[in-house]
Protein backbone atom coordinates (compact mmCIF):
# COMPACT_ATOMS: atom_id res chain seq x y z
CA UNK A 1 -39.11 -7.37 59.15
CA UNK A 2 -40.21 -3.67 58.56
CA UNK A 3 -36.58 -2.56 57.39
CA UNK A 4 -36.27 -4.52 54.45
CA UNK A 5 -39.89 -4.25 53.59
CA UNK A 6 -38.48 -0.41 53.54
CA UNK A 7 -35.71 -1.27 51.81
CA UNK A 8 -36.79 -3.12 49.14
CA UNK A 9 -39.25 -0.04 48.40
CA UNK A 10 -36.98 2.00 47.48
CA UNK A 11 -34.64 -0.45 45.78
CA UNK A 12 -38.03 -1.02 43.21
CA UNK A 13 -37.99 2.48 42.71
CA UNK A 14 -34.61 3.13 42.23
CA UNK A 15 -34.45 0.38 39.85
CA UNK A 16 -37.93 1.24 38.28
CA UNK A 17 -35.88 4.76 37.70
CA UNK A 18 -32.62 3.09 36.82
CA UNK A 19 -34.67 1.33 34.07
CA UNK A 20 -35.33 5.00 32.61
CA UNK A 21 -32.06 6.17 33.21
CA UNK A 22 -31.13 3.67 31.07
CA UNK A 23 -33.33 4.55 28.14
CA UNK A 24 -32.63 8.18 28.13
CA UNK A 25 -29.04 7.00 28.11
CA UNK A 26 -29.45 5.11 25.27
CA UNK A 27 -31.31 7.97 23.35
CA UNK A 28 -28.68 10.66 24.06
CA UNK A 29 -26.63 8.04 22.10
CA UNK A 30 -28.58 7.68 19.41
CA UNK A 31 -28.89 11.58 19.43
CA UNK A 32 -25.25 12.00 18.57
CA UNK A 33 -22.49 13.08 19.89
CA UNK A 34 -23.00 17.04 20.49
CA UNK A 35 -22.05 18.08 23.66
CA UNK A 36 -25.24 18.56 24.81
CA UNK A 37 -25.92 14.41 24.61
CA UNK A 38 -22.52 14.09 25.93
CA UNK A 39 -23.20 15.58 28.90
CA UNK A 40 -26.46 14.36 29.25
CA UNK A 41 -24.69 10.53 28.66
CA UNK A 42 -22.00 11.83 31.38
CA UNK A 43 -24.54 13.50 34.13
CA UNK A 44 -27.03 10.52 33.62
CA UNK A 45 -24.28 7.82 34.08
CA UNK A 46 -22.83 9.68 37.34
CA UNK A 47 -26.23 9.48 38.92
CA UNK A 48 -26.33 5.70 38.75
CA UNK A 49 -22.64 5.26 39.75
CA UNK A 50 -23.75 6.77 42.91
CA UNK A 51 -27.15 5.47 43.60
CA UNK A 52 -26.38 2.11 42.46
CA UNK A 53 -23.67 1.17 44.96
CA UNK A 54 -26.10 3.40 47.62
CA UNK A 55 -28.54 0.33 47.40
CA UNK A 56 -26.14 -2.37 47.08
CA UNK A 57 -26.36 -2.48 43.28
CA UNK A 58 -22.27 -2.32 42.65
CA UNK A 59 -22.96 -3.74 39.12
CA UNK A 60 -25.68 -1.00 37.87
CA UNK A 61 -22.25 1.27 39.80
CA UNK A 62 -19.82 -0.18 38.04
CA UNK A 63 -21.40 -0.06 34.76
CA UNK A 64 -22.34 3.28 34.90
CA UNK A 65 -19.18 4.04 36.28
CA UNK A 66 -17.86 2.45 33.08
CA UNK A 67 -19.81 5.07 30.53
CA UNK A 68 -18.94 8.12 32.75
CA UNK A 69 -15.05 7.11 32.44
CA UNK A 70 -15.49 6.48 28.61
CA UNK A 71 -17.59 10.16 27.91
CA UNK A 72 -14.71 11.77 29.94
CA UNK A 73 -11.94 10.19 27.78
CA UNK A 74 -14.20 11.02 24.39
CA UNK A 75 -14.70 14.74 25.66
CA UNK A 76 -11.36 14.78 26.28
CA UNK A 77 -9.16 12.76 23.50
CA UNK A 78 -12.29 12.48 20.99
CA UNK A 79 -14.36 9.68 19.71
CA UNK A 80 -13.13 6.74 18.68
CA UNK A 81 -14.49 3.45 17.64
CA UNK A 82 -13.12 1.41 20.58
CA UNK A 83 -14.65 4.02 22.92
CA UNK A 84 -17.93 4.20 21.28
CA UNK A 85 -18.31 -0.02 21.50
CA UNK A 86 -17.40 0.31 24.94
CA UNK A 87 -20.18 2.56 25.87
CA UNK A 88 -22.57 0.63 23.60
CA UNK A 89 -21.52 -2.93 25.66
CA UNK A 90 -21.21 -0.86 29.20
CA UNK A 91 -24.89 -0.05 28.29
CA UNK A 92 -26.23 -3.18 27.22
CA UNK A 93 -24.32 -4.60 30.35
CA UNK A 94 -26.40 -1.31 32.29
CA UNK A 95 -29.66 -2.55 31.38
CA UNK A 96 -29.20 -6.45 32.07
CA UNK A 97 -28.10 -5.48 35.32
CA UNK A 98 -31.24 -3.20 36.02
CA UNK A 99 -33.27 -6.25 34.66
CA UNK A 100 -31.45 -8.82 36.47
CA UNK A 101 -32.19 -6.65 39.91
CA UNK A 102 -35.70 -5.93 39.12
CA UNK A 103 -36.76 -9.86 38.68
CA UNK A 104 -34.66 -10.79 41.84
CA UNK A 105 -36.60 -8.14 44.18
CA UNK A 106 -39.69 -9.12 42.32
CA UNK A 107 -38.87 -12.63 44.20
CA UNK A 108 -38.50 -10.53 47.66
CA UNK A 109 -41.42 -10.04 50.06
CA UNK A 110 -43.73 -7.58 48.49
């Protein structure tokens, strides 16, 4: 069927993008925490909450939805360590999910 040929397009290239996402995420951690990196973590992690659940990804969403909660509260309240592991894990989760995704569609009809 044309429509998921279509589909599954642009679920490679979200994912191909989700994939960088994902790696700039992880470098405006490694950056620090100014705000700057904060709100890059924040802004990034909002895009994939969105997107992901748009393409029927509601892992990748919930993930991301996961950092963007935990920035807020850090912005908010401050770091702390329990905060900063659960971004680290919600990340590592983040990127096994993109993986996951990318070698099930890579299964799909081309």
């Amino acid at each position: 069927m044309m429509v998921d040929y279509e589909l599954n397009e642009l679920r490679r290239e979200f994912l191909q993008e989700a994939g960088e996402k994902v790696s700039e995420i992880q470098r405006a951690l490694d950056d620090g925490r100014n705000s700057e990196s904060r709100d890059r973590l924040a802004y990034l992690a909002h895009q994939l909450k969105g997107s992901g659940g748009s393409y029927g990804y509601q892992r990748i969403s919930s993930e991301a939805a996961e950092i963007e909660k935990a920035v807020e509260k850090i912005t908010e309240d401050g770091t702390d360590a329990a905060t900063e592991a659960k971004i680290q894990q919600a990340v590592v989760n983040l990127r096994d999910e993109v993986q996951k995704a990318s070698r099930e569609l890579a299964t799909a009809p081309a």
